[in-house]
C-alpha atoms as a PDB file:
ATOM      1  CA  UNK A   1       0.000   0.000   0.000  1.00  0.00           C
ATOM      2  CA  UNK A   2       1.244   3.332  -1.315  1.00  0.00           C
ATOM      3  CA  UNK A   3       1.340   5.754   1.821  1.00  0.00           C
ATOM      4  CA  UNK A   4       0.289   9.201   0.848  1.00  0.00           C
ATOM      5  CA  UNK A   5       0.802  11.806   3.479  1.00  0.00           C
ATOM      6  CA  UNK A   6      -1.946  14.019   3.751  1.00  0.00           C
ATOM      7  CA  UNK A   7      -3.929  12.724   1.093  1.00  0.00           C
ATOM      8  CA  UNK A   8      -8.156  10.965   1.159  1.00  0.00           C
ATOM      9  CA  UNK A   9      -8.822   8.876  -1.136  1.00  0.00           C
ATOM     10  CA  UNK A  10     -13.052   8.783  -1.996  1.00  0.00           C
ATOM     11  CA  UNK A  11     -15.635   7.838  -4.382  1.00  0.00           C
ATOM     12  CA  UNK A  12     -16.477  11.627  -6.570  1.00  0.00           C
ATOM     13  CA  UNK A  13     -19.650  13.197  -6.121  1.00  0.00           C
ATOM     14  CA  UNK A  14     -21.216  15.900  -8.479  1.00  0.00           C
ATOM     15  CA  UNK A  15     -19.533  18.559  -7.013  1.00  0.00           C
ATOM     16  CA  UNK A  16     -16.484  17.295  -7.477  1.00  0.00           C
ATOM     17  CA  UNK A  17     -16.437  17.517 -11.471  1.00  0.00           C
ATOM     18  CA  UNK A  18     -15.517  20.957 -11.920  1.00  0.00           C
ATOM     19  CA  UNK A  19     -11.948  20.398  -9.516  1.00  0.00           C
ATOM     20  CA  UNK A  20     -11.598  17.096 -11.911  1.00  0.00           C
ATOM     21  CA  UNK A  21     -12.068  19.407 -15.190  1.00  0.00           C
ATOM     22  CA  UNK A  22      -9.198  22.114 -13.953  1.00  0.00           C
ATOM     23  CA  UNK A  23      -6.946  19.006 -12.820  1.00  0.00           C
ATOM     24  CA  UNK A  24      -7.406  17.562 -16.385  1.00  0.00           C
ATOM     25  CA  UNK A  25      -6.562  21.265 -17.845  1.00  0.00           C
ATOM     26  CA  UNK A  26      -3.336  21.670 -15.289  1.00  0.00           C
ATOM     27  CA  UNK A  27      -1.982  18.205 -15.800  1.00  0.00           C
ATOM     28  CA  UNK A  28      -2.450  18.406 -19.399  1.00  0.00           C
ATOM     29  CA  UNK A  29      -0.685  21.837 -20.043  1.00  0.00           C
ATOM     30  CA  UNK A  30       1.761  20.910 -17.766  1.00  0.00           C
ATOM     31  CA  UNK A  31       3.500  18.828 -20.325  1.00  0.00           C
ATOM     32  CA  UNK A  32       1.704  19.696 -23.468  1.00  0.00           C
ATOM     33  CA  UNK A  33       3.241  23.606 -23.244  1.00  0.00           C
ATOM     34  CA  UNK A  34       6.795  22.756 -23.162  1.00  0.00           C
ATOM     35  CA  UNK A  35       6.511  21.038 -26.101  1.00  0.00           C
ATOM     36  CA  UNK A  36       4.964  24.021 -28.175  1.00  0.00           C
ATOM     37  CA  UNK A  37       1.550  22.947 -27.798  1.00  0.00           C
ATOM     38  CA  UNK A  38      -1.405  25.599 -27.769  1.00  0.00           C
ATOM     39  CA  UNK A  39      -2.829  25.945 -24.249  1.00  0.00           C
ATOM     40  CA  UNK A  40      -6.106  24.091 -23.226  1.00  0.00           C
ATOM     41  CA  UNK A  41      -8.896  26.641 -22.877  1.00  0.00           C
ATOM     42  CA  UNK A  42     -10.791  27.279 -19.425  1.00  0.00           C
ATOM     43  CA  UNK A  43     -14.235  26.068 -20.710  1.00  0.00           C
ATOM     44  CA  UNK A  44     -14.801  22.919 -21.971  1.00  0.00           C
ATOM     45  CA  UNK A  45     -18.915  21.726 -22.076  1.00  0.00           C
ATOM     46  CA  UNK A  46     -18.075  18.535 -23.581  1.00  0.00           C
ATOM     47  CA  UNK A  47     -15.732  17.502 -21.035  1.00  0.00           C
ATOM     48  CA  UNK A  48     -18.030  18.102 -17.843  1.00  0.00           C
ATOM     49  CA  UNK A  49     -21.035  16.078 -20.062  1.00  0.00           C
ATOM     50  CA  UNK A  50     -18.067  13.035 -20.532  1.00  0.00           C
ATOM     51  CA  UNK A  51     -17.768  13.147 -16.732  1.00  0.00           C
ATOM     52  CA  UNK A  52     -21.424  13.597 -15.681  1.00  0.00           C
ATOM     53  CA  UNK A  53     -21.838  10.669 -17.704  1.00  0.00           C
ATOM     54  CA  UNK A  54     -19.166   8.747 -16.350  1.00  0.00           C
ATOM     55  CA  UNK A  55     -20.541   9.697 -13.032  1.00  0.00           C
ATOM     56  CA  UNK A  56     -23.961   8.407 -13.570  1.00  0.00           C
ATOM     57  CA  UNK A  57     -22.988   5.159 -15.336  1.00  0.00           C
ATOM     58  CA  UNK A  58     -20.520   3.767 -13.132  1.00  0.00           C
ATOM     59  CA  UNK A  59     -20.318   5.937  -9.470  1.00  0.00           C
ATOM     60  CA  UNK A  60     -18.249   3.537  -8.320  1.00  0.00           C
ATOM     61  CA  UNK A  61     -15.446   3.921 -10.671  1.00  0.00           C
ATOM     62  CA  UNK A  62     -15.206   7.655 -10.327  1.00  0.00           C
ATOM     63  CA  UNK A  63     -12.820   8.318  -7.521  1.00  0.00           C
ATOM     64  CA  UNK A  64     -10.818  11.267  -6.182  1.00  0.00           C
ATOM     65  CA  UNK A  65      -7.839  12.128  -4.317  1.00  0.00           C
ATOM     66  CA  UNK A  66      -7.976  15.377  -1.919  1.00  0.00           C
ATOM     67  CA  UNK A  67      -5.804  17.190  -0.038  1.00  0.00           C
ATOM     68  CA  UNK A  68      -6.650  20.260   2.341  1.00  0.00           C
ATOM     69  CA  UNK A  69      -5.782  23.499   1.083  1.00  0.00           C
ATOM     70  CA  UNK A  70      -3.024  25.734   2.917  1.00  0.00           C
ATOM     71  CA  UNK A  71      -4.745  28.221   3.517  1.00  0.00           C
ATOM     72  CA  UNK A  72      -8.583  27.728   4.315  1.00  0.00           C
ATOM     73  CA  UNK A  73      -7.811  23.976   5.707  1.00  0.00           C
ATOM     74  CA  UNK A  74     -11.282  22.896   3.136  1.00  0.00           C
ATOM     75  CA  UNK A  75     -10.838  20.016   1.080  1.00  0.00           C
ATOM     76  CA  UNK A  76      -9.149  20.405  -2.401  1.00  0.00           C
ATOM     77  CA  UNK A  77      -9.142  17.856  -5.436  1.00  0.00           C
ATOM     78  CA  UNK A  78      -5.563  16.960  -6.750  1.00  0.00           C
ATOM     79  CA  UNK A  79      -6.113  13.861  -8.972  1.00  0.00           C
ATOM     80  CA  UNK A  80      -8.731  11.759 -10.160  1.00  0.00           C
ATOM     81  CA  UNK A  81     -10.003   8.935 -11.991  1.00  0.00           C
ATOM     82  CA  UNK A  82     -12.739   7.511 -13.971  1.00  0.00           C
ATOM     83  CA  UNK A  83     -13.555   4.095 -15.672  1.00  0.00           C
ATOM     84  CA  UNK A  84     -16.716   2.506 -16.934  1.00  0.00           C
ATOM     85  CA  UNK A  85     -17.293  -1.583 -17.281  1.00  0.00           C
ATOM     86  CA  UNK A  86     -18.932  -2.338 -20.371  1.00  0.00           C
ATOM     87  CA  UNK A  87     -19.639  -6.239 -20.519  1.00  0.00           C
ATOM     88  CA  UNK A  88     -16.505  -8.026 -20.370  1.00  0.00           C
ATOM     89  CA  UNK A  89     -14.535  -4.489 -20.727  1.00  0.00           C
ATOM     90  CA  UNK A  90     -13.166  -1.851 -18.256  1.00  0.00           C
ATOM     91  CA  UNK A  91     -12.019   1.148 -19.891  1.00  0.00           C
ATOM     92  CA  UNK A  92     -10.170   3.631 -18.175  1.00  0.00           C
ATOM     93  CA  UNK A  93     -11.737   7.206 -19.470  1.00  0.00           C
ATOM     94  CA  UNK A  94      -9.297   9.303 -17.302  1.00  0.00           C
ATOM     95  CA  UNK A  95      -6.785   9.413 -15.092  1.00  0.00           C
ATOM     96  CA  UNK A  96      -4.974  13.189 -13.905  1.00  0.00           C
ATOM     97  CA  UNK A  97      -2.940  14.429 -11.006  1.00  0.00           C
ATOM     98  CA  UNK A  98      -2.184  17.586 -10.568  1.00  0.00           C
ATOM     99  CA  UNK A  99       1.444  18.660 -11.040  1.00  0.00           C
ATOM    100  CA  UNK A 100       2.605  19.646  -8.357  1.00  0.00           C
ATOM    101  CA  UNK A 101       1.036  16.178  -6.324  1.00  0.00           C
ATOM    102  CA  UNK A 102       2.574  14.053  -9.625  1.00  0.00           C
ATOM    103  CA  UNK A 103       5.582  11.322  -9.173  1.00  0.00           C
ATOM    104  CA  UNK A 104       4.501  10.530  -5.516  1.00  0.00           C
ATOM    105  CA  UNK A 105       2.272   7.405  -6.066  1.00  0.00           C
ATOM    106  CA  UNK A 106      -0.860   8.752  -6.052  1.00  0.00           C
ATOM    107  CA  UNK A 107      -1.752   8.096  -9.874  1.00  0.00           C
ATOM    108  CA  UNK A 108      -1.093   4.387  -9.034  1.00  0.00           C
ATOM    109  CA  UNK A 109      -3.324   4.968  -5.647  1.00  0.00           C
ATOM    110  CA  UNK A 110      -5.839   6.033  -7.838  1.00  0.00           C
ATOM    111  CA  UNK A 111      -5.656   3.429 -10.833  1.00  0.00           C
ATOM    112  CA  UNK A 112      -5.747   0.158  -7.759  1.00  0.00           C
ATOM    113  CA  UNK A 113      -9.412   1.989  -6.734  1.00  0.00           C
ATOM    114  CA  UNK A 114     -11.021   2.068  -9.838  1.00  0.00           C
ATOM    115  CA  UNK A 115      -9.396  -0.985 -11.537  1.00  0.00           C
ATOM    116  CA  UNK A 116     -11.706  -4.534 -11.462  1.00  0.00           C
ATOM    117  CA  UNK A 117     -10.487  -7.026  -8.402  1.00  0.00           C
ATOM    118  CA  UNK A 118      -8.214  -9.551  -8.621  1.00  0.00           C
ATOM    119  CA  UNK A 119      -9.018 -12.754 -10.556  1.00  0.00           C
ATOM    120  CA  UNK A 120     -11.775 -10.636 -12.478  1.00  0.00           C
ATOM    121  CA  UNK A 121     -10.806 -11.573 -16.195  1.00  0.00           C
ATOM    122  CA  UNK A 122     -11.807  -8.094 -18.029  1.00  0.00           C
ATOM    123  CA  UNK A 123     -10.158  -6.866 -20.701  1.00  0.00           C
ATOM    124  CA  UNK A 124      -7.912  -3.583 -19.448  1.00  0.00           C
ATOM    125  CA  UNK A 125      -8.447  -0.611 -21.762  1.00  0.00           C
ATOM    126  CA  UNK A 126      -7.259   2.785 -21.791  1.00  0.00           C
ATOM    127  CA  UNK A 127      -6.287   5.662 -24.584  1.00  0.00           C
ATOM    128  CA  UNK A 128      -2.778   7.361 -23.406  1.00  0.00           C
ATOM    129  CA  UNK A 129      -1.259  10.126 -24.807  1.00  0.00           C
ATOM    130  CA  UNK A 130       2.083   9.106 -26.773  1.00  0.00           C
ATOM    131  CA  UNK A 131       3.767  11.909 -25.419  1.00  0.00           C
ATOM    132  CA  UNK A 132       3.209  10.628 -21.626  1.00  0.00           C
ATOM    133  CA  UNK A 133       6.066   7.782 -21.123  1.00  0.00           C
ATOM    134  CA  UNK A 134       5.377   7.685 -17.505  1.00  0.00           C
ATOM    135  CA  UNK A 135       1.402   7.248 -17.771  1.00  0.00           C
ATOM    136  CA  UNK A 136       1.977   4.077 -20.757  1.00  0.00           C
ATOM    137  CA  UNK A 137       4.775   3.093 -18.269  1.00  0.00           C
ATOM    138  CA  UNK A 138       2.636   2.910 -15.182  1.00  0.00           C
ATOM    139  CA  UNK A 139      -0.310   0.973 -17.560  1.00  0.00           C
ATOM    140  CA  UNK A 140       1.759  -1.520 -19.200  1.00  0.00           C
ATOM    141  CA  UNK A 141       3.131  -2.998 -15.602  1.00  0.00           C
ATOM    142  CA  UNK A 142      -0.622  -4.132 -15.067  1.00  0.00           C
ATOM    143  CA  UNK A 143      -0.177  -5.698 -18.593  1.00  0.00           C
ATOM    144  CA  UNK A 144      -2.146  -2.816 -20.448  1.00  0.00           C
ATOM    145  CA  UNK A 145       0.144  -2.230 -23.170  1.00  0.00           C
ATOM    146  CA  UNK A 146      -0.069   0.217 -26.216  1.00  0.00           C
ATOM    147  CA  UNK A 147      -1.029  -1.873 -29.089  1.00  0.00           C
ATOM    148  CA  UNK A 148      -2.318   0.671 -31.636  1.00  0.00           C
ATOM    149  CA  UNK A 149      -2.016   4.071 -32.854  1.00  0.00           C
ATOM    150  CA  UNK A 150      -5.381   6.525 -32.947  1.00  0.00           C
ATOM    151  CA  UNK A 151      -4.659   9.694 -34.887  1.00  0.00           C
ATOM    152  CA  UNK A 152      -6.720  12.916 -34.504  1.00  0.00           C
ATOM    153  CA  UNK A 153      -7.274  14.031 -37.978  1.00  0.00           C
ATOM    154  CA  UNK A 154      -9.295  17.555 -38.439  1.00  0.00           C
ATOM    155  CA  UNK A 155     -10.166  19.648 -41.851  1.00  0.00           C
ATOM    156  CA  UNK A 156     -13.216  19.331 -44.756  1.00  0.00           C
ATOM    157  CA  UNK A 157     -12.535  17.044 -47.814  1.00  0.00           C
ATOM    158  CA  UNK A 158     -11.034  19.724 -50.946  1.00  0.00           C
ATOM    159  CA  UNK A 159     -11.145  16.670 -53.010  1.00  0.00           C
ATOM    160  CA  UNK A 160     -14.273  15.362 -53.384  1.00  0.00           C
ATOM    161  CA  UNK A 161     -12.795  12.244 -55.724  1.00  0.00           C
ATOM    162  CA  UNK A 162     -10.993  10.792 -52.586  1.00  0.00           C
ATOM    163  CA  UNK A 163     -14.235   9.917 -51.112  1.00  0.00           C
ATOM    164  CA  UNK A 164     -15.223   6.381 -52.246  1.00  0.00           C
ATOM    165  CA  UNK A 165     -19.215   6.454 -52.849  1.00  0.00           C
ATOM    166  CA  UNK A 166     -21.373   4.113 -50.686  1.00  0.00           C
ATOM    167  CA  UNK A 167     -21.874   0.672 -52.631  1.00  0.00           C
ATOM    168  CA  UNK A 168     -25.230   0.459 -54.464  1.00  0.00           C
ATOM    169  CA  UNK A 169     -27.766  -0.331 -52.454  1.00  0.00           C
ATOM    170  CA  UNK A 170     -26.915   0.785 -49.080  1.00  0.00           C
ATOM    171  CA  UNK A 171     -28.252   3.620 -47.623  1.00  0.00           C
ATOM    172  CA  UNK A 172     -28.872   5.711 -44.264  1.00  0.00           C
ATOM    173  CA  UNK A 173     -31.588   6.344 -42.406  1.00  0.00           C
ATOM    174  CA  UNK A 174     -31.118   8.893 -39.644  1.00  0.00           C
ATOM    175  CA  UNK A 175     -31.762   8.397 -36.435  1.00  0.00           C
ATOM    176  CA  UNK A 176     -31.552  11.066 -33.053  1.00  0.00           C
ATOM    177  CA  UNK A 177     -34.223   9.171 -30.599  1.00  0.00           C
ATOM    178  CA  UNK A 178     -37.079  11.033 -31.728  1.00  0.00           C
ATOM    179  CA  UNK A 179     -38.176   8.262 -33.317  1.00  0.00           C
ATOM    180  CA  UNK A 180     -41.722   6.171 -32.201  1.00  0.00           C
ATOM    181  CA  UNK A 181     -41.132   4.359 -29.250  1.00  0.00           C
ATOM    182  CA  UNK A 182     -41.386   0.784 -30.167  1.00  0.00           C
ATOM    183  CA  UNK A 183     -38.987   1.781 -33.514  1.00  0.00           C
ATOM    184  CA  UNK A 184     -36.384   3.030 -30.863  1.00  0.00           C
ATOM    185  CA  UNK A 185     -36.584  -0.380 -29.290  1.00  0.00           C
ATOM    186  CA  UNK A 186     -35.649  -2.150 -32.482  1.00  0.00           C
ATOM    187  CA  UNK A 187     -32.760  -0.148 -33.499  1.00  0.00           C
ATOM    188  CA  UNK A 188     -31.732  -0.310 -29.933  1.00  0.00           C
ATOM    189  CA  UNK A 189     -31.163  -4.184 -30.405  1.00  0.00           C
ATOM    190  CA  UNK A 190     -29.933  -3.800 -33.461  1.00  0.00           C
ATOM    191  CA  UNK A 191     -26.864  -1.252 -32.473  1.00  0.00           C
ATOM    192  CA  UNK A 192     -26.294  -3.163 -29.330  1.00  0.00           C
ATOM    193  CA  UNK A 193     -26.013  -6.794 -31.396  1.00  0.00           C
ATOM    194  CA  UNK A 194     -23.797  -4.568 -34.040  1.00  0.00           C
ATOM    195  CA  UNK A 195     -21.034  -3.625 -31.457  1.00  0.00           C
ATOM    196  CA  UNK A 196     -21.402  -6.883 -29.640  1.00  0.00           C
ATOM    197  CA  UNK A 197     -19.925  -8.238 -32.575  1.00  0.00           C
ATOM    198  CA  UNK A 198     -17.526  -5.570 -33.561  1.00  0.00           C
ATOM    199  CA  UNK A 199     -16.462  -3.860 -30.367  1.00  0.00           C
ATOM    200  CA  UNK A 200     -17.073  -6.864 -28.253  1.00  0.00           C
ATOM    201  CA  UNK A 201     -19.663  -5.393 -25.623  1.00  0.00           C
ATOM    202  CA  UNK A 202     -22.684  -3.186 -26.291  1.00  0.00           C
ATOM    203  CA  UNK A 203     -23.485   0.346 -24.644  1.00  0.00           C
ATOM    204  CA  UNK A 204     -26.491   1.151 -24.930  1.00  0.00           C
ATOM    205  CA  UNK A 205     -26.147   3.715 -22.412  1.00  0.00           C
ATOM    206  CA  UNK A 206     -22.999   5.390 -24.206  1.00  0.00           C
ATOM    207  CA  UNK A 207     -25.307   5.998 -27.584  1.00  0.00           C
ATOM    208  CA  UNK A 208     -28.095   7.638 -25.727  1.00  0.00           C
ATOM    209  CA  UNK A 209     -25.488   9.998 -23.982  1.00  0.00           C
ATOM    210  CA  UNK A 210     -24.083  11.010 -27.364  1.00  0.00           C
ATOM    211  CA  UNK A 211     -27.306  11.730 -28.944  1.00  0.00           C
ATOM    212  CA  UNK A 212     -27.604  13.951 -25.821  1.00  0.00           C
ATOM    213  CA  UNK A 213     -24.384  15.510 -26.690  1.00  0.00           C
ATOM    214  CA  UNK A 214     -26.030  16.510 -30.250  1.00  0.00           C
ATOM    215  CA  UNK A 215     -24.435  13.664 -32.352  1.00  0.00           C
ATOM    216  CA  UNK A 216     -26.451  12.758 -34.921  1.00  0.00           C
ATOM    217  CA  UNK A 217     -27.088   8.661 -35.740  1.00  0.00           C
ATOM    218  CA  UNK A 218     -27.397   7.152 -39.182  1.00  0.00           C
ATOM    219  CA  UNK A 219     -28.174   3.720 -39.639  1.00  0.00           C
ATOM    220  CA  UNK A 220     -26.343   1.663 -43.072  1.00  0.00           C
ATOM    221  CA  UNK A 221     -28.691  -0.428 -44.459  1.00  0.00           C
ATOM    222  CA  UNK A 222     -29.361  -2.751 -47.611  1.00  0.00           C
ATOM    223  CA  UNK A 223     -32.104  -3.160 -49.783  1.00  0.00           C
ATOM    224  CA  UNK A 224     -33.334  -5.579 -47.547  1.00  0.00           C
ATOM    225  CA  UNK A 225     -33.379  -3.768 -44.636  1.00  0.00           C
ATOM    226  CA  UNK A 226     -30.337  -5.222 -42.950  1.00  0.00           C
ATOM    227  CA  UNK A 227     -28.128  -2.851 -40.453  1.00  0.00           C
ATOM    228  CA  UNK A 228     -24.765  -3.153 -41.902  1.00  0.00           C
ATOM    229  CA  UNK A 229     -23.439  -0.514 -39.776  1.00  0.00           C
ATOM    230  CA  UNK A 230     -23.941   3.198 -38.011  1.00  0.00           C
ATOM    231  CA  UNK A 231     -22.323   6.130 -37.188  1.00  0.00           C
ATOM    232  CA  UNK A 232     -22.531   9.688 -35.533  1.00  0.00           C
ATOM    233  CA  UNK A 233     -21.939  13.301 -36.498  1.00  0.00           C
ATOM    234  CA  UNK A 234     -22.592  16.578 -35.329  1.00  0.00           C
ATOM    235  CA  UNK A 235     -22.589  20.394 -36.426  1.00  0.00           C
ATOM    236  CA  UNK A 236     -19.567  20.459 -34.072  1.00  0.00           C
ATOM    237  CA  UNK A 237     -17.589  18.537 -36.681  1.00  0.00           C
ATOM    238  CA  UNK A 238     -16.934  15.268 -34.548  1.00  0.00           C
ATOM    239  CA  UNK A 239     -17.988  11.936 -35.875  1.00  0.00           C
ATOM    240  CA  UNK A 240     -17.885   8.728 -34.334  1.00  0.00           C
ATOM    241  CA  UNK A 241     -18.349   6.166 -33.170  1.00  0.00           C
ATOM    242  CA  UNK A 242     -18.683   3.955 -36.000  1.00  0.00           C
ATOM    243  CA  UNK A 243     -19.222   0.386 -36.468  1.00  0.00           C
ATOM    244  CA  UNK A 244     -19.679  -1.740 -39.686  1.00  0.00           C
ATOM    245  CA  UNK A 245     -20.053  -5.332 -40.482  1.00  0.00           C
ATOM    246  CA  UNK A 246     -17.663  -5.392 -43.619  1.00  0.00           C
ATOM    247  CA  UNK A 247     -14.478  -3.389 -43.138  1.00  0.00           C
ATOM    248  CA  UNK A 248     -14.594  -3.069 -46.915  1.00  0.00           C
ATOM    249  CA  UNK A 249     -17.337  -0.300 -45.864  1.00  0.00           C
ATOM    250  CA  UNK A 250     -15.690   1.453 -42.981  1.00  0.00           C
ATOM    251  CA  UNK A 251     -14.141   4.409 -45.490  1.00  0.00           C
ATOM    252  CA  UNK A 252     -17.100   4.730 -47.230  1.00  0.00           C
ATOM    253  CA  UNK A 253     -19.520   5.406 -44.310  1.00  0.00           C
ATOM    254  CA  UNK A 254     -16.771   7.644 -42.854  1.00  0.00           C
ATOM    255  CA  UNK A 255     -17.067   9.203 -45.936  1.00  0.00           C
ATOM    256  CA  UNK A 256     -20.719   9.638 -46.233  1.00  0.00           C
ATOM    257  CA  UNK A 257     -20.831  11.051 -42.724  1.00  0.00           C
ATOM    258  CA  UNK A 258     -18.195  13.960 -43.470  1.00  0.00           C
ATOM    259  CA  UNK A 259     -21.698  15.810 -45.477  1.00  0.00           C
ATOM    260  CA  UNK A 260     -24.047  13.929 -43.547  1.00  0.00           C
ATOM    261  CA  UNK A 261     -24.283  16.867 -41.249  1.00  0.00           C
ATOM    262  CA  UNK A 262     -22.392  19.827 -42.416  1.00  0.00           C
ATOM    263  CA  UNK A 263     -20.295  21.196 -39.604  1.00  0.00           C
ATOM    264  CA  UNK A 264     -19.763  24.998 -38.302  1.00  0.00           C
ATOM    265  CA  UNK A 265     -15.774  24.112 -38.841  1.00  0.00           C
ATOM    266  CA  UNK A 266     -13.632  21.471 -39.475  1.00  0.00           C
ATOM    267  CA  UNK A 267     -14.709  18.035 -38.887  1.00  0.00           C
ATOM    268  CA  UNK A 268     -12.573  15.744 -36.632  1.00  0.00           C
ATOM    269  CA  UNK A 269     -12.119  12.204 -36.163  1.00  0.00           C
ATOM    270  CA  UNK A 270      -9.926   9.947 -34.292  1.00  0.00           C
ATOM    271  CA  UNK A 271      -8.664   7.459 -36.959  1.00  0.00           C
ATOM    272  CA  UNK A 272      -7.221   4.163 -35.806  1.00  0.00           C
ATOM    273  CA  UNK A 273      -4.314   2.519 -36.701  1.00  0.00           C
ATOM    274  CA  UNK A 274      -5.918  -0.795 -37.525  1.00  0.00           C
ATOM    275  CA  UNK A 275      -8.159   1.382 -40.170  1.00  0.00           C
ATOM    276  CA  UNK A 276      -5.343   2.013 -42.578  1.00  0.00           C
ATOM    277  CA  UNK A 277      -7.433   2.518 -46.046  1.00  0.00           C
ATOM    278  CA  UNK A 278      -9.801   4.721 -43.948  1.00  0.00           C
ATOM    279  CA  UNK A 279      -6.796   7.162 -42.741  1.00  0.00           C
ATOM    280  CA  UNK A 280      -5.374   6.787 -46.598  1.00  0.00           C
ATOM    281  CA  UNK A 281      -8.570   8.117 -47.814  1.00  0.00           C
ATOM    282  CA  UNK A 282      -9.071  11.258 -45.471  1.00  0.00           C
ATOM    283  CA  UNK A 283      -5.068  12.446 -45.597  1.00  0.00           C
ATOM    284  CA  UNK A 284      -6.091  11.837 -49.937  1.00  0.00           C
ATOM    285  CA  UNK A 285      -9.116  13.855 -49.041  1.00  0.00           C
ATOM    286  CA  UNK A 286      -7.417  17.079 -47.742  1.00  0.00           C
ATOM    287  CA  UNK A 287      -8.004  16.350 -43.861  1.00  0.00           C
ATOM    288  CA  UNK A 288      -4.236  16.409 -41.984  1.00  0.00           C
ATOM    289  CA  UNK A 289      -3.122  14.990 -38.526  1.00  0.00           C
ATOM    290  CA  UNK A 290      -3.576  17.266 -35.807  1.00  0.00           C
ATOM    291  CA  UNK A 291      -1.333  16.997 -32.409  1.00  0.00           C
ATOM    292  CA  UNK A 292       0.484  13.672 -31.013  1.00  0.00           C
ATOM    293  CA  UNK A 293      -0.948  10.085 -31.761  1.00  0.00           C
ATOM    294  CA  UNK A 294      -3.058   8.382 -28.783  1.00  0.00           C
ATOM    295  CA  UNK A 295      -1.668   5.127 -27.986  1.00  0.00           C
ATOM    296  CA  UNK A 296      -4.950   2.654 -27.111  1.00  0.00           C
ATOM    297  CA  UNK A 297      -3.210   0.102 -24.796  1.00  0.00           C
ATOM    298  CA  UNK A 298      -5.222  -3.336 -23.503  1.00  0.00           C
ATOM    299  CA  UNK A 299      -4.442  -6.136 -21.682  1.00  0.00           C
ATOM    300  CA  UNK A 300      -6.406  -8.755 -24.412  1.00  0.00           C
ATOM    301  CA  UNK A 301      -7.880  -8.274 -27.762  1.00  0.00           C
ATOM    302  CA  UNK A 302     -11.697  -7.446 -27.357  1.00  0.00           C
ATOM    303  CA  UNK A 303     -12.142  -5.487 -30.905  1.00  0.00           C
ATOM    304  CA  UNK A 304     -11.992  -5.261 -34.480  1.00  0.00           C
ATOM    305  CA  UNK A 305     -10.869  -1.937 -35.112  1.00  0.00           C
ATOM    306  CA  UNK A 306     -10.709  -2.411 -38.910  1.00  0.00           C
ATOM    307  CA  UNK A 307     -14.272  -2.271 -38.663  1.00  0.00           C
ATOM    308  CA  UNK A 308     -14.767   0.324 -35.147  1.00  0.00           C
ATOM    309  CA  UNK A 309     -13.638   3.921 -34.701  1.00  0.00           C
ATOM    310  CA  UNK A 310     -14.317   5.186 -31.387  1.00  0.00           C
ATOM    311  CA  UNK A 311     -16.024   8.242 -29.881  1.00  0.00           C
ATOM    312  CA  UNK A 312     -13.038   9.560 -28.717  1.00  0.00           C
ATOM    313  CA  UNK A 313      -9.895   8.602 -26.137  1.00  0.00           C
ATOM    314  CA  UNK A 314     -12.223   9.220 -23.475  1.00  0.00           C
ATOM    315  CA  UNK A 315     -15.324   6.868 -24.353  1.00  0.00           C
ATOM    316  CA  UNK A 316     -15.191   4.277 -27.032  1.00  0.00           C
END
């Protein structure tokens, strides 16, 4: 047991989010600015949705570590972290410590409270920063180890001819849960059976929170009806996740999504290494890589990623 002077260790309520979202800004700048990086703005909506979410889906994987403060003695947040269990998959969304608490233990504190018992035979997932040797250090000794590449590609296509048409036949049918009731239920199965087979769990409860985050969902189907794969946009420019049966389709739905909702600015999509003719087609396309490459470490294969992009290094 690591001994941490002066530090609790507790489960996060709601109040505790905004202390997580400025430890997530500190700990990021801390080592993104010395390397010529642009600073990470105050406000951040998207971020406090991720970790209400988190917070509602799995309370008891959302811990903090606090520390009095100097000078009014109240309790202060230095470090947190959050993961979710999806089927036979733990994810780790998060994990930050402040900079000036950092190199003491208590990231590795942190990581033992939210991590699944011992002889519990999950699958260990988490999306590190390349740039963070200590962090893919600290994951790899519990045998999560970077396996693949994601790349944060941003821009609109200026070469329309890059994008390979969808093949004849298929087509999407949009969906944003406004939808009758029973029809809901359906497509509900039919997502969840979808990433089952692709992704390796379903989560349900992840697609409802990104249609509450404005995403918009298209179903791929063929003539018959068949779902042979979704995926999400918004006027915000992100897409993702996606999921197809065939990987032969995964760079034309990407494709089809990039005008499937026309964003304010630049669309942006994390890209995974595994999806090499998808990447291929949106460099050909005019979109470029933005920033360092995320390194998605696990302990076991759980996913095709050929065939699945995530939502982002936070959620897949």
């Amino acid at each position: 047991m690591i001994a941490l002077e002066g530090i609790s260790l507790r489960p996060a309520v709601e109040a505790d989010l905004a202390a997580c979202e400025g430890t997530w800004r500190e700990g990021l700048n801390d080592y993104l600015l010395p390397l010529g990086q642009m600073e990470i703005p105050q406000d951040n909506p998207a971020l406090r949705q991720l970790h209400e979410h988190m917070l509602g889906s799995d309370p008891d994987l959302f811990w903090v570590a606090t520390r009095p403060d100097d000078e009014s003695g109240e309790e202060r947040v230095v470090g947190f972290a959050s993961a979710v269990r999806r089927g036979s998959v733990w994810f780790l969304s998060m994990l930050f410590v402040r900079p000036g608490e950092q190199r003491a233990g208590l990231g590795k504190a942190l990581l033992d409270r939210v991590l699944p018992p011992f002889g519990d035979d999950a699958a260990l997932v988490v999306a590190t920063d390349s740039a963070q040797p200590v962090s893919n250090g600290l994951y790899a000794s519990y045998g999560i180890v970077p396996r693949m590449p994601m790349f944060s590609l941003v821009g609109r296509p200026s070469r329309s001819d890059a994008l390979p048409p969808l093949p004849v036949g298929v087509s999407p049918i949009r969906f944003d849960g406004s939808a009758p009731a029973e029809r809901d239920h359906v497509l509900e199965a039919e997502l969840a059976e979808l990433d089952r087979t692709v992704l390796g769990f379903d989560h349900v409860e992840d697609h409802a929170f990104l249609r509450r985050q404005g995403r918009i969902g298209f179903a791929y189907r063929d003539g018959s009806g068949h779902l042979l794969g979704y995926g999400y946009a918004s006027e915000l420019g992100r897409l993702g996740p996606i999921a197809v049966r065939d990987a032969d389709l995964h760079a034309p739905l990407v494709a089809d999504l990039l005008d499937a909702v026309i964003p304010r600015g630049a669309s942006a999509i994390w890209a995974p290494g595994h999806a090499g003719p998808t990447m291929e087609m949106l460099l050909h396309a005019g979109l470029r890589i933005e920033g360092f490459p995320v390194l998605l470490c696990w302990s076991r294969p759980f996913a095709d990623f050929a065939r699945y992009l995530p939502a982002s290094p936070g959620l897949l």
